[in-house]
Protein backbone atom coordinates (compact mmCIF):
# COMPACT_ATOMS: atom_id res chain seq x y z
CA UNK A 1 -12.60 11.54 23.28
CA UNK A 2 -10.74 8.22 23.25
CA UNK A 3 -13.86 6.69 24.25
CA UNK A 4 -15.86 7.99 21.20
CA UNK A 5 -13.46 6.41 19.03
CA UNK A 6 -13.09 3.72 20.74
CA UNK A 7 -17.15 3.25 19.96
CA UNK A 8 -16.91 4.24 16.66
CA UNK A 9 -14.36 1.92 15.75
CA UNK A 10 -16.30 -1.22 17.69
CA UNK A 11 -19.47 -0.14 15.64
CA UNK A 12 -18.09 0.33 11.95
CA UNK A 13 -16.30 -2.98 12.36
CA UNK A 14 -18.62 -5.13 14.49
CA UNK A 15 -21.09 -6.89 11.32
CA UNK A 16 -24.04 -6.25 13.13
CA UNK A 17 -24.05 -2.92 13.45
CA UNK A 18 -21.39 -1.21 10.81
CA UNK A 19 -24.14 -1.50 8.05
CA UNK A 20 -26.83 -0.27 9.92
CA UNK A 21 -28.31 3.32 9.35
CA UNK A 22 -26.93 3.64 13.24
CA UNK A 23 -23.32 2.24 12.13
CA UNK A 24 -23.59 4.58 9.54
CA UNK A 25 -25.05 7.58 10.68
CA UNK A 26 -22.26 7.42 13.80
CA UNK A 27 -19.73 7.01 11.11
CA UNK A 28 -20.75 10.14 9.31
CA UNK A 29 -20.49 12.37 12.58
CA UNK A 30 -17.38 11.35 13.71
CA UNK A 31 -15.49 11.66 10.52
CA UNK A 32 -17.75 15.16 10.01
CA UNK A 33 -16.15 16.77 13.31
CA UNK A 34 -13.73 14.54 15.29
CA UNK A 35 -10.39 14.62 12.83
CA UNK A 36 -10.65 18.77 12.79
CA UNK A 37 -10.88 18.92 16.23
CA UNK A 38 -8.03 16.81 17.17
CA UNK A 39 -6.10 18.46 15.01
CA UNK A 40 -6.93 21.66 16.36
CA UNK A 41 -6.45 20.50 19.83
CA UNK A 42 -3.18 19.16 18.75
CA UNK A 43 -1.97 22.75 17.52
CA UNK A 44 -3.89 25.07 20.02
CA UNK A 45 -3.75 23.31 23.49
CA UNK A 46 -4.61 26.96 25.46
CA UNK A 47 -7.45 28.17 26.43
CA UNK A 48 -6.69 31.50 25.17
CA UNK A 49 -5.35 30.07 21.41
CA UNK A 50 -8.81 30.30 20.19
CA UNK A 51 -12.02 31.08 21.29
CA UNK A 52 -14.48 28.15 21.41
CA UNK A 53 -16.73 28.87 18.58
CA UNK A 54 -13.44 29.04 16.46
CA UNK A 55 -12.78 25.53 17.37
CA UNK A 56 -15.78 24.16 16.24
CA UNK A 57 -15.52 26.12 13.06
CA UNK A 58 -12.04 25.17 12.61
CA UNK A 59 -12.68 21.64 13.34
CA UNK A 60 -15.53 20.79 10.96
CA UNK A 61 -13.86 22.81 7.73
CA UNK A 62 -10.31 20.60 8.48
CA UNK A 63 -12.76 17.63 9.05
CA UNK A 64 -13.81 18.37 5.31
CA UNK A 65 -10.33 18.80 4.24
CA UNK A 66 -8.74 15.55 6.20
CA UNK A 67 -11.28 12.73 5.38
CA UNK A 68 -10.99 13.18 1.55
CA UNK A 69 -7.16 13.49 2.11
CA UNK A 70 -7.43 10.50 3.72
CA UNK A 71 -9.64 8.56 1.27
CA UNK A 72 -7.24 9.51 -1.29
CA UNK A 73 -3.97 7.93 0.12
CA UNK A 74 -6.08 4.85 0.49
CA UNK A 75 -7.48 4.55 -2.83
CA UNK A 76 -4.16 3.41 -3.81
CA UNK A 77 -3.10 1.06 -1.01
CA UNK A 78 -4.89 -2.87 -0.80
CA UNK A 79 -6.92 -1.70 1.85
CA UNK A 80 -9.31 0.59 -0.86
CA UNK A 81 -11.80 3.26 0.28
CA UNK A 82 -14.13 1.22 1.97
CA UNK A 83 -15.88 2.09 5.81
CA UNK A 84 -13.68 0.07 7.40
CA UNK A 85 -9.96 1.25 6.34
CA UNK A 86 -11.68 4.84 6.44
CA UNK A 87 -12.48 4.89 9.44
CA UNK A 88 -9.82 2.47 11.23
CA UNK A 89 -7.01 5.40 9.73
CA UNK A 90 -8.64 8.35 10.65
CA UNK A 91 -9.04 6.74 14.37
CA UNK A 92 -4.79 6.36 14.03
CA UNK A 93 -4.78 9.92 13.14
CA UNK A 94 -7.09 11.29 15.79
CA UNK A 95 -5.59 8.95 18.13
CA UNK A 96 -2.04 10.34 17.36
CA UNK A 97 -3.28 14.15 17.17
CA UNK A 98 -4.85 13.36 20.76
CA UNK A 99 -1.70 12.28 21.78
CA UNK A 100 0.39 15.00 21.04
CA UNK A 101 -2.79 17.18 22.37
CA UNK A 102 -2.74 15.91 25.79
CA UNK A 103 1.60 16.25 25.86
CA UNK A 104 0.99 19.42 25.21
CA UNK A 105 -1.64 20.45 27.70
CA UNK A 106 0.52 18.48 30.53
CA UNK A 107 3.21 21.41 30.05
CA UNK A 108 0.69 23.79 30.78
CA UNK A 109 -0.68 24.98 34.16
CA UNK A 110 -3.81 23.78 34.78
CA UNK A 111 -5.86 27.68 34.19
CA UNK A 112 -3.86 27.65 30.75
CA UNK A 113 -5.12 23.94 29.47
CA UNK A 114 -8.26 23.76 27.21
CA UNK A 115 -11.34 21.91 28.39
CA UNK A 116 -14.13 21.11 27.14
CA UNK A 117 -16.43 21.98 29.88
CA UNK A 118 -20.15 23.93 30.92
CA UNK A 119 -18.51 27.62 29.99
CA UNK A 120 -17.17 26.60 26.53
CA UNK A 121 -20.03 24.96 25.85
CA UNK A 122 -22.45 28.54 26.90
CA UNK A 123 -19.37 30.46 24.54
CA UNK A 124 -20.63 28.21 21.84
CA UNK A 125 -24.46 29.17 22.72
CA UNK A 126 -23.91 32.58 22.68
CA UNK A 127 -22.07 32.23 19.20
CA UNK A 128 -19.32 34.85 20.84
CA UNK A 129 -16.89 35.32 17.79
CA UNK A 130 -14.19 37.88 17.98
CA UNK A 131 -15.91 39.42 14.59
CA UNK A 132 -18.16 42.87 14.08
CA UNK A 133 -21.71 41.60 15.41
CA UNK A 134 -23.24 42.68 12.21
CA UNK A 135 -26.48 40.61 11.06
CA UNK A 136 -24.69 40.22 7.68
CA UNK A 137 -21.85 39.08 9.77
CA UNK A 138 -23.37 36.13 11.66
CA UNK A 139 -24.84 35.06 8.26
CA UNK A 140 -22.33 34.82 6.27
CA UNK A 141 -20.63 32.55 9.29
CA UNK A 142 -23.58 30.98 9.91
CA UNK A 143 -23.92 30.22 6.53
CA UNK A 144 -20.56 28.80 6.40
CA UNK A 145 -20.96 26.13 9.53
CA UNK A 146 -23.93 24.86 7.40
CA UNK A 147 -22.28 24.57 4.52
CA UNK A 148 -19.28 22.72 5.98
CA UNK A 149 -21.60 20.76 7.83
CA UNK A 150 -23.43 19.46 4.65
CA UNK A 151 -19.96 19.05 3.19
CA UNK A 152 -18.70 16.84 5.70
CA UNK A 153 -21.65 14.57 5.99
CA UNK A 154 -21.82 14.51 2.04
CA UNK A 155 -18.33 13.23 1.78
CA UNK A 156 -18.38 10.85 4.76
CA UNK A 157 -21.66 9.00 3.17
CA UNK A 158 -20.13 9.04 -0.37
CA UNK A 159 -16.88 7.41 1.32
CA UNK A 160 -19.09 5.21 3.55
CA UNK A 161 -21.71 3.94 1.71
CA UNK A 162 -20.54 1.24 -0.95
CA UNK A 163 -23.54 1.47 -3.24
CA UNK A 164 -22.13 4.54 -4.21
CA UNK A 165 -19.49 2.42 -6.02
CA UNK A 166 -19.01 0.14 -9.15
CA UNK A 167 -18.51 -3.28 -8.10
CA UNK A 168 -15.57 -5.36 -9.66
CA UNK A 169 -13.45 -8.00 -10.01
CA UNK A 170 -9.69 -7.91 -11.74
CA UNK A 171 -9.40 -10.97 -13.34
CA UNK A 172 -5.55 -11.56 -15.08
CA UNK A 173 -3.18 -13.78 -16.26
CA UNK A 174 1.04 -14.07 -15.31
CA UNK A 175 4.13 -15.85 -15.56
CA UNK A 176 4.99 -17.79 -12.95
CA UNK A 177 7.50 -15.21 -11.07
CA UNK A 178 3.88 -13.05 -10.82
CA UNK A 179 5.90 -10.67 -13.63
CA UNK A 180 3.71 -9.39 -16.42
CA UNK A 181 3.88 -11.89 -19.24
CA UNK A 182 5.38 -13.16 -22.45
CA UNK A 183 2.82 -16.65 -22.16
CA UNK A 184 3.82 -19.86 -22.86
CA UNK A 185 2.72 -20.80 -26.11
CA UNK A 186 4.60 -23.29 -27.28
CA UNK A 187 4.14 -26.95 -25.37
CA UNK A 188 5.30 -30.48 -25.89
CA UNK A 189 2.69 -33.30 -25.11
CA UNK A 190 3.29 -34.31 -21.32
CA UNK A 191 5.37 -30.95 -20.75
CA UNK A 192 4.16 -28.92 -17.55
CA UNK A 193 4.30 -25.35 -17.67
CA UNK A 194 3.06 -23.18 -14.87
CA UNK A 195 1.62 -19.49 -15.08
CA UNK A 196 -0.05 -17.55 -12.18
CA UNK A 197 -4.29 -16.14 -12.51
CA UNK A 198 -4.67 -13.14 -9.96
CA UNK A 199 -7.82 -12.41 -8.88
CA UNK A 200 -8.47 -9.12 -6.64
CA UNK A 201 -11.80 -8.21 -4.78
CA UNK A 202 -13.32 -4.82 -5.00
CA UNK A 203 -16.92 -6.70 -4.38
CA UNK A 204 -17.07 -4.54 -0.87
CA UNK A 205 -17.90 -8.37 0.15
CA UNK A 206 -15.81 -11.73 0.53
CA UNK A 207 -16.63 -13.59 -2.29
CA UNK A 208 -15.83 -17.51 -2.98
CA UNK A 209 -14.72 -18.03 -6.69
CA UNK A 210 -14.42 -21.11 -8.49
CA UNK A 211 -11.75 -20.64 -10.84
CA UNK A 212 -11.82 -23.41 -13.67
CA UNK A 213 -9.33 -24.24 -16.35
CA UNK A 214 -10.31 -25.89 -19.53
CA UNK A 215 -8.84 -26.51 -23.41
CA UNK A 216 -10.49 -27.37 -26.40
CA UNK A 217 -9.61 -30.60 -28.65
CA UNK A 218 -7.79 -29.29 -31.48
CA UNK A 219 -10.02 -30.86 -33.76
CA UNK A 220 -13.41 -30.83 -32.18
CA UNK A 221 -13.43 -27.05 -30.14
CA UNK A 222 -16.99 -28.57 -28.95
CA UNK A 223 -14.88 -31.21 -26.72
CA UNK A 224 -13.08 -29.72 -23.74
CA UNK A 225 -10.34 -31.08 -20.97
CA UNK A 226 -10.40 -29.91 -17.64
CA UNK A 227 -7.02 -28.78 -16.44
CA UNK A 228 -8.12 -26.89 -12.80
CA UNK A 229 -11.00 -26.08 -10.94
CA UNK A 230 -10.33 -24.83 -7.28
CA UNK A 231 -12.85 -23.06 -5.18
CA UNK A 232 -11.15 -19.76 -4.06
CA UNK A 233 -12.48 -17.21 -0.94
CA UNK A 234 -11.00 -13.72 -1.38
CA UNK A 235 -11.62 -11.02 1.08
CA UNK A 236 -12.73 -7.93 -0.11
CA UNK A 237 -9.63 -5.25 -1.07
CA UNK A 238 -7.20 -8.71 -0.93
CA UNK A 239 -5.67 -10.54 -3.56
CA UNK A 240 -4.80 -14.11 -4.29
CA UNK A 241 -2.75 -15.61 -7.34
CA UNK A 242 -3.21 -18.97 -8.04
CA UNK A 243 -0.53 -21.16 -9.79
CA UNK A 244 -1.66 -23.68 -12.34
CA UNK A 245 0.23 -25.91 -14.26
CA UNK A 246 -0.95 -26.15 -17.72
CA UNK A 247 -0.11 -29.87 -19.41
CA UNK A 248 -1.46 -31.34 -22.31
CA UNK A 249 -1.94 -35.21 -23.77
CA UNK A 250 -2.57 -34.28 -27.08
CA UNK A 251 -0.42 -32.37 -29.58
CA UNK A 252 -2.66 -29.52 -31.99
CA UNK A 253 -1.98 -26.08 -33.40
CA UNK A 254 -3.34 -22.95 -32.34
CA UNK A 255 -5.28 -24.84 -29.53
CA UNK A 256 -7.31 -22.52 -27.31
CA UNK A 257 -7.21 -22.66 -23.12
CA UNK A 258 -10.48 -21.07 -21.60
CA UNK A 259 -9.53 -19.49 -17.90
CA UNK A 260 -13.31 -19.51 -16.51
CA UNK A 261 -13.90 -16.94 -13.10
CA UNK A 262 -17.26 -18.13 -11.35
CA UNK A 263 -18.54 -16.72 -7.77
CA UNK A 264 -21.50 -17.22 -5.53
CA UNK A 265 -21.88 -20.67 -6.46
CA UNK A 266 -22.89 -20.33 -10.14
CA UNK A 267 -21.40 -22.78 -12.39
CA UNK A 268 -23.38 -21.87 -15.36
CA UNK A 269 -22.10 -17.91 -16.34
CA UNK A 270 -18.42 -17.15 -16.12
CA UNK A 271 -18.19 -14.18 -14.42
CA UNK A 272 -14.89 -13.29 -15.77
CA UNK A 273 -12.98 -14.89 -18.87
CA UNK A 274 -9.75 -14.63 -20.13
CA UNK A 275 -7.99 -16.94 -23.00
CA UNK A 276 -4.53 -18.16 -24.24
CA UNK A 277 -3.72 -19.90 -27.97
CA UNK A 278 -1.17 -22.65 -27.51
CA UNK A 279 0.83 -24.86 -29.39
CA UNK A 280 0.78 -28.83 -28.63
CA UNK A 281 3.74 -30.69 -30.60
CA UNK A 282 5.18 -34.67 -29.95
CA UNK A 283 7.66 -34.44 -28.24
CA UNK A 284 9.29 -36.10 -31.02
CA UNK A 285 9.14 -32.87 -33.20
C-alpha cells in the first residue's frame, strides 16, 4: 500500500504525466478507495473486526466522506484545492492511518492480523455479507457500492480537474506594513511614499505578470509618467506583494495613478486595474 501511494504521488506531481487522462484517472481511484480503507485498517486491524466485503464497503463510503473533508480544509489554506495539495494531503493521511494500522497489527498474533490475501479476495467474490441473502437484499447493497462508487469518482474529478473552476487573479492595493489601507493621498513634489500591490494566483498555472505603474499629467490626462514596471512570476496558489514607491515631479490636484496587471506577455490589455487620486503640492505650500 505504501507503494501505491508512493506511485500516485510521483504521477500527480511529475508534469508529464499528472495531466494526463492516466495521471488523472489514477488520481480518481486512489482518492475513490485508498483514504476509507486506511482508515478502516487503522480502526479494525483483526481479521475477525469485519468481514471483507464490509471493508470494501466501508472504505469507499469514508473515501466519499474524507476527500471532500479534505478539499474543504484546503480551500482555505494557500495551497487551494488543486490535484496537487489534494492529493499530496490525503497521501499524509493514508500514510499516517497506515501507520497506526501496521502498530496495531504488530500487537497481534500473526492468525489475528488482517491481510489482504487469495481468501479475502474469494470472500469478496462470493459477496459473503453477514445480512439475510434476500434478492432485495443484495440489491439494495449492491445498489449502494455503485452509488458510492459513482460518488467517489464524481468528487475526485470535480476536485481534480481544474476546468471545472473559474480562473482568477486578486489584484489589490496596501500600505506599506501589508495592513489594509488608509492611501496616501496627499504628496509633496520629490516626496517618496511607498504602498504594497498583492497579487495572488488562482490561474491553476504559474503565470509571469508585468505589473506597471503610471500617472497622468494633471493637466493633459492624455500624457502619462511611468513610475514601475517589473516583470513578476507567481506560482499558482502563492502570493507576492510588491513595494513601490510612488514620487512625483510635478505638483496637481486630484491627479490620477493607473496600477496596470498584465500576464502572458501582453502589453496591450491590462488584465487587472486598480486606481488611486492623489494630491501633488510644492513643497513650498
Amino acid at each position: 500500500m505504501f507503494v501505491l501511494v508512493g506511485i500516485v504521488v510521483l504521477i500527480s506531481f511529475w508534469p508529464a504525466f499528472g495531466m494526463s487522462a492516466f495521471g488523472l484517472a489514477a488520481a480518481i481511484v486512489f482518492l475513490s478507495f485508498v483514504p476509507g480503507y486506511a482508515l478502516v485498517a487503522a480502526f479494525f486491524p483483526r481479521t475477525d473486526d469485519l468481514q471483507t466485503t464490509e471493508r470494501v464497503a466501508y472504505a469507499i463510503v469514508l473515501s466519499v466522506i474524507i476527500v471532500p473533508l479534505i478539499g474543504f480544509c484546503l480551500n482555505y489554506t494557500r495551497f487551494g484545492i488543486v490535484r496537487q495539495s489534494i492529493v499530496g494531503v490525503t497521501s499524509a493521511f493514508v500514510v499516517a492511518c497506515l501507520a497506526i494500522a501496521y502498530y496495531r497489527r504488530t500487537k497481534l498474533d500473526v492468525d489475528e492480523r488482517f491481510v489482504v490475501g487469495v481468501a479475502a479476495l474469494k470472500r469478496i467474490k462470493s459477496l459473503s455479507l453477514p445480512l439475510p441473502a434476500s434478492r432485495l437484499t443484495k440489491g439494495l447493497i449492491a445498489l449502494l457500492v455503485a452509488t458510492s462508487i459513482l460518488s467517489a469518482a464524481a468528487i475526485g474529478y470535480t476536485i481534480l480537474d481544474p476546468t471545472q473552476r473559474e480562473a482568477f487573479t486578486e489584484f489589490y492595493i496596501l500600505e506599506p506594513n501589508g495592513t489594509l489601507p488608509e492611501y496616501p493621498s496627499t504628496f509633496q513634489v520629490g516626496q517618496q511614499q511607498n504602498i504594497t500591490v498583492g497579487i495572488t494566483n488562482h490561474e491553476y498555472q504559474d503565470v509571469t505578470y508585468g505589473l506597471v505603474v503610471v500617472a497622468e499629467n494633471a493637466t493633459n490626462s492624455s500624457q502619462k509618467t511611468l513610475i514601475y514596471n517589473e516583470s513578476i512570476t507567481v506560482p499558482n496558489t502563492y502570493t507576492s506583494e510588491q513595494p513601490v514607491a510612488l514620487k512625483f515631479s510635478e505638483p496637481g490636484n486630484n491627479t490620477k495613478v493607473d496600477f496596470l496587471l498584465y500576464r502572458d506577455n501582453d502589453t496591450q490589455t491590462p488584465y487587472r486595474e486598480a486606481s488611486l487620486w492623489v494630491n501633488v503640492t510644492n513643497s513650498s505650500t
